[in-house]
N, C-alpha and C. Protein backbone atom coordinates (compact mmCIF):
# COMPACT_ATOMS: atom_id res chain seq x y z
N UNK A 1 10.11 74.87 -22.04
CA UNK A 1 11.00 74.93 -23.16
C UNK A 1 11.52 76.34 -23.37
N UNK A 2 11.34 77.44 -22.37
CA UNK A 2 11.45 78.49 -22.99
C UNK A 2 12.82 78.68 -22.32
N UNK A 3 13.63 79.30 -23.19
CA UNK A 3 14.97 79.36 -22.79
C UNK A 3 16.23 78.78 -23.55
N UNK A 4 15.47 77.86 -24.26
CA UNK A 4 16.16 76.75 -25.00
C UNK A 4 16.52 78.12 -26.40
N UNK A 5 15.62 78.24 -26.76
CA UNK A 5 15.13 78.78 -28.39
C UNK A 5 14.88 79.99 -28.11
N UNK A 6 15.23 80.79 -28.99
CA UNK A 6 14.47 82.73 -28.36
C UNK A 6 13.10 82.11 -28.99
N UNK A 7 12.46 82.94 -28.50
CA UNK A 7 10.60 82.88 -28.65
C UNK A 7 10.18 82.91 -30.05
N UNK A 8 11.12 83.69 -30.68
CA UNK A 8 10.43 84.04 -32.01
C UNK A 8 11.21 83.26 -33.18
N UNK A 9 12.17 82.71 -32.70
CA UNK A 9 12.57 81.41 -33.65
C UNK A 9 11.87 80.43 -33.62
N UNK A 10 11.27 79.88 -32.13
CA UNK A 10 10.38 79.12 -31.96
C UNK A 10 8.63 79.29 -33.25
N UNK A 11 8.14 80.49 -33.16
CA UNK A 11 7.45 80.72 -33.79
C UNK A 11 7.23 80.87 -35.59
N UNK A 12 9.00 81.02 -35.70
CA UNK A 12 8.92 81.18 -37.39
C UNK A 12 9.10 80.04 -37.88
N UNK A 13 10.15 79.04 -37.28
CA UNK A 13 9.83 77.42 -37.27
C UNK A 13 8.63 77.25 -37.70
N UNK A 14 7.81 77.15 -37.02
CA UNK A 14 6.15 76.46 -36.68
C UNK A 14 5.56 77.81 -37.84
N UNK A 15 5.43 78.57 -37.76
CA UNK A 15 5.06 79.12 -39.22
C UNK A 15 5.13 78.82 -40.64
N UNK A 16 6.91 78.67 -40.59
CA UNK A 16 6.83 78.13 -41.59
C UNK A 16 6.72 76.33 -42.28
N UNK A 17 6.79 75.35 -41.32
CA UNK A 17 6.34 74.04 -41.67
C UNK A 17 5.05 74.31 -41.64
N UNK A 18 4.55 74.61 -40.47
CA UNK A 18 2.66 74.67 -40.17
C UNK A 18 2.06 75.41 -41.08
N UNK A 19 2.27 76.39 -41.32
CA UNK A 19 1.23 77.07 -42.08
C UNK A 19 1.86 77.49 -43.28
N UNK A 20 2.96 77.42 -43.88
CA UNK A 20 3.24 77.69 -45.25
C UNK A 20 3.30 76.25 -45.71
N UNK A 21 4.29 75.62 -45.40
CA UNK A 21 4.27 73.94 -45.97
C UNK A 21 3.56 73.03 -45.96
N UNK A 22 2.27 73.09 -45.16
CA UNK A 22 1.24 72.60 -44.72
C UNK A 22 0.24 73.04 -45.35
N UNK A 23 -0.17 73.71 -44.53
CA UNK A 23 -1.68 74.53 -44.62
C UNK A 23 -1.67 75.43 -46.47
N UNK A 24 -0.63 76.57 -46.17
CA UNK A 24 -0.56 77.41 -47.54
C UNK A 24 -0.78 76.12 -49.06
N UNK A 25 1.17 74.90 -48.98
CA UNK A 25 0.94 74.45 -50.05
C UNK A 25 0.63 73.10 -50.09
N UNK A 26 -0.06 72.72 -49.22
CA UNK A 26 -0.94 71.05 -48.84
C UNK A 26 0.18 70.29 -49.20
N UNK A 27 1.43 70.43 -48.37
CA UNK A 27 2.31 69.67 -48.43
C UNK A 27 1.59 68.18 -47.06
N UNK A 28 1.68 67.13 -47.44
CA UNK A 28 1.06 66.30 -46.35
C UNK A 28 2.67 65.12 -45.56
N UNK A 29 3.90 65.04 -46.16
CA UNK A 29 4.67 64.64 -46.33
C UNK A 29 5.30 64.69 -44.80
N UNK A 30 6.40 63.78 -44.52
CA UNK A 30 7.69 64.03 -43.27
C UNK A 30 8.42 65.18 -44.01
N UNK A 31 8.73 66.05 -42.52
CA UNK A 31 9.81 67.06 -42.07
C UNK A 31 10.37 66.18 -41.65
N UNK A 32 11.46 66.73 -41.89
CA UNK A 32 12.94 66.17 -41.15
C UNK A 32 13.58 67.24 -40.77
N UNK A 33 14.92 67.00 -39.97
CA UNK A 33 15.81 68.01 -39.31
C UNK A 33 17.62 67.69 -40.37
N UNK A 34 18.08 68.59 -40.28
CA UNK A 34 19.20 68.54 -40.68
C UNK A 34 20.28 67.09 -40.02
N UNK A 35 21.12 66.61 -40.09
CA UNK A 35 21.28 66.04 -39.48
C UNK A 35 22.39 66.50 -38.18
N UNK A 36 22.45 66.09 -37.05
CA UNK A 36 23.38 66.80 -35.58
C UNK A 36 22.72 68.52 -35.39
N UNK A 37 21.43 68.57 -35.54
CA UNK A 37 20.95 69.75 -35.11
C UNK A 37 20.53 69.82 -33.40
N UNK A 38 21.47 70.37 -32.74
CA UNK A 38 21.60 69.94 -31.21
C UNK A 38 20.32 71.03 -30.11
N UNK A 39 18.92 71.46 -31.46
CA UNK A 39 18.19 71.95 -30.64
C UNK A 39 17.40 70.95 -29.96
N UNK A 40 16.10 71.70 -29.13
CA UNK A 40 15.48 70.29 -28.44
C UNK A 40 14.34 69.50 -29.52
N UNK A 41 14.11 68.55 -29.23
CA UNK A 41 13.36 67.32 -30.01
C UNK A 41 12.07 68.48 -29.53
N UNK A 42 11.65 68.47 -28.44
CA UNK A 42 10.45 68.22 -28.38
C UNK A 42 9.76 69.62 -28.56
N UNK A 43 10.82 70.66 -28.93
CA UNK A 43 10.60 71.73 -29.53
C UNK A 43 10.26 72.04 -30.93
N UNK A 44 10.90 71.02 -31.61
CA UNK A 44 10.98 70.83 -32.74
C UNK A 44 9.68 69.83 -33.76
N UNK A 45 9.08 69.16 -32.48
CA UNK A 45 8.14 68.31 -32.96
C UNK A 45 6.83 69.77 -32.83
N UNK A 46 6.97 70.24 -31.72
CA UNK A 46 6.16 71.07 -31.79
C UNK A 46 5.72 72.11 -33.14
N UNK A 47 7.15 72.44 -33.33
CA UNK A 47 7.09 73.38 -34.90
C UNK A 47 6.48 72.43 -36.37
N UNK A 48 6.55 71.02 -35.88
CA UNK A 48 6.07 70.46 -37.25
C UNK A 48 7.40 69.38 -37.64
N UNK A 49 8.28 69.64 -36.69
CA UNK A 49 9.46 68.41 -37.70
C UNK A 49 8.69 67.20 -37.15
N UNK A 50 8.84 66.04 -38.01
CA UNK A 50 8.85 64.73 -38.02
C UNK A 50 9.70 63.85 -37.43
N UNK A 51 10.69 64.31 -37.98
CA UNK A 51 12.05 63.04 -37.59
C UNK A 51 13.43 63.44 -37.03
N UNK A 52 14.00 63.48 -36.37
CA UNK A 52 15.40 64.18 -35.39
C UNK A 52 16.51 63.73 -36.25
N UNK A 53 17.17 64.00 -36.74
CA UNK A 53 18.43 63.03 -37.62
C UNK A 53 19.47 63.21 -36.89
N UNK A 54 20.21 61.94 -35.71
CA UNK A 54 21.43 61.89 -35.41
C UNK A 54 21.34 62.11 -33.89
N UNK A 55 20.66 62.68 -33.79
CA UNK A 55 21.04 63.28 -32.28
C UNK A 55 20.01 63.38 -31.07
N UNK A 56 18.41 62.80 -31.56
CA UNK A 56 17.41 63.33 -30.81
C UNK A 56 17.52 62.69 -29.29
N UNK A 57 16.67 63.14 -28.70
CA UNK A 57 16.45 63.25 -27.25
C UNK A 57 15.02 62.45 -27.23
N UNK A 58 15.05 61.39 -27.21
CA UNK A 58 13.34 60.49 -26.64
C UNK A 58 13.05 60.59 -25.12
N UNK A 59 14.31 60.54 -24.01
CA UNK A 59 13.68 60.58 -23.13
C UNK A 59 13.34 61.49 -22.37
N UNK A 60 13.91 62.70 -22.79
CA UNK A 60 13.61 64.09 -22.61
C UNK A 60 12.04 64.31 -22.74
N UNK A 61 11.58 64.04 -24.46
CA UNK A 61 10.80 64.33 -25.11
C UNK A 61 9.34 63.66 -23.93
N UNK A 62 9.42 62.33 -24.08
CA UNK A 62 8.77 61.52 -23.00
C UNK A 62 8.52 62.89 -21.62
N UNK A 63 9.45 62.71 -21.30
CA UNK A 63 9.73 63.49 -20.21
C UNK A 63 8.50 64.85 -20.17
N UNK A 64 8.61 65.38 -21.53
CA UNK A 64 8.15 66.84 -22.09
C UNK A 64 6.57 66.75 -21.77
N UNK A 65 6.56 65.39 -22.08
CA UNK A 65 4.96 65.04 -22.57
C UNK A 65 4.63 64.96 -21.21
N UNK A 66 5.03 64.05 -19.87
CA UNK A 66 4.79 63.56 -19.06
C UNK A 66 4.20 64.87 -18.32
N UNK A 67 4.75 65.83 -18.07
CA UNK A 67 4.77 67.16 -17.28
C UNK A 67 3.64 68.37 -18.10
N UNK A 68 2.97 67.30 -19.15
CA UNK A 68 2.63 68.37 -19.94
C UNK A 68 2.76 69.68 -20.83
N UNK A 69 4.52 69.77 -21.06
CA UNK A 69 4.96 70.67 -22.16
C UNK A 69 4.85 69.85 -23.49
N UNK A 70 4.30 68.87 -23.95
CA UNK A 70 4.44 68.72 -25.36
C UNK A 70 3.09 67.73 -25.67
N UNK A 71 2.26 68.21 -25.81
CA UNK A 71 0.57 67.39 -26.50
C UNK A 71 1.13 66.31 -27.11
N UNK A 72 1.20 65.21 -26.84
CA UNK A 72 0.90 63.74 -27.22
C UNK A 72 0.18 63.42 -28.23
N UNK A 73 -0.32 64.15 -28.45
CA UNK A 73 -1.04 64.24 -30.30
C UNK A 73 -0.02 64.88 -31.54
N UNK A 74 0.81 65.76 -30.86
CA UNK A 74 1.62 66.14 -31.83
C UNK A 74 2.60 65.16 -31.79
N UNK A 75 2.96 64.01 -30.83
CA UNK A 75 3.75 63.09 -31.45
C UNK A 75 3.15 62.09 -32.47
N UNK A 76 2.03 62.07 -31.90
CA UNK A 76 1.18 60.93 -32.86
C UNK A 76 0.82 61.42 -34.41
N UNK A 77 0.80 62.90 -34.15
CA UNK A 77 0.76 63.30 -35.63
C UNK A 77 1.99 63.48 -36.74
N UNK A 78 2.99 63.05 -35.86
CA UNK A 78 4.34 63.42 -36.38
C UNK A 78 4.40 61.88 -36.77
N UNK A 79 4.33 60.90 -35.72
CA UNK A 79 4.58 59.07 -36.14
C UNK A 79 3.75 58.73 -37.63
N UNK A 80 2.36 59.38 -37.18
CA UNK A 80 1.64 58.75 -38.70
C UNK A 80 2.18 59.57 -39.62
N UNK A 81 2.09 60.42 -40.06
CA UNK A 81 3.09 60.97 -40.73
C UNK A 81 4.30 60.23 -41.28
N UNK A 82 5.30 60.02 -40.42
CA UNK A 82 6.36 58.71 -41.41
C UNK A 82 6.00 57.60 -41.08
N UNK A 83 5.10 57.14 -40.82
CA UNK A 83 4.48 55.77 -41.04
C UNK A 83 3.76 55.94 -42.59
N UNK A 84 3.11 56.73 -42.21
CA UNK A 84 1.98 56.98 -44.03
C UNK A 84 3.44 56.74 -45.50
N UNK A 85 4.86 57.67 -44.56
CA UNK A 85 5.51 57.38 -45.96
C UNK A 85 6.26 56.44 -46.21
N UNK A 86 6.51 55.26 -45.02
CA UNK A 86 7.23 54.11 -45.00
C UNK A 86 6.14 53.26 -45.90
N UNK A 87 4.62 53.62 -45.53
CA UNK A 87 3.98 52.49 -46.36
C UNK A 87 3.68 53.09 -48.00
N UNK A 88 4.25 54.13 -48.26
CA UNK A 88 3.91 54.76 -49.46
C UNK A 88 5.55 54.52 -50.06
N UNK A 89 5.89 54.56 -49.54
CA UNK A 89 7.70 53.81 -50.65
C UNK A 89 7.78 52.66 -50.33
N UNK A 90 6.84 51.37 -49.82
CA UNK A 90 7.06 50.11 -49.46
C UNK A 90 6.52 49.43 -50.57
């Protein structure tokens, strides 16, 4: 993934969902993305977003996982995540 994102955008991303919105104010909720934000999905799952609005890349992402750039737990932690809030507004 490196190349996509400078390094340290990558990092303030994931700072700030992960450890300020998260961790700092026990936010437990879906991230989302703006909607037509044409960075990569599976960069973005990494930083903590949840949900791609408009434009994401699944088979890329697949792809990401397959080769081992993207832990398969961080998708699963991203799915329960808006699963928990589909059944919490249902």
């Amino acid at each position: 993934m490196k190349g996509m994102y400078p390094e340290h955008m990558l990092r303030a991303a994931s700072a700030c969902v992960q450890l300020i919105l998260r961790e700092e104010w026990g936010f437990e909720g879906m991230v989302t993305s703006d909607w037509y934000t044409h960075g990569m999905q599976a960069a973005e799952i990494k930083a903590g977003n949840d949900v791609k609005m408009g434009c994401g890349t699944p088979e890329d992402t697949l792809r990401r996982i397959d080769v081992g750039e993207l832990d398969p737990q961080a998708v699963r932690k991203s799915a329960e995540r808006v699963l928990r809030m589909i059944l919490r507004l249902s």
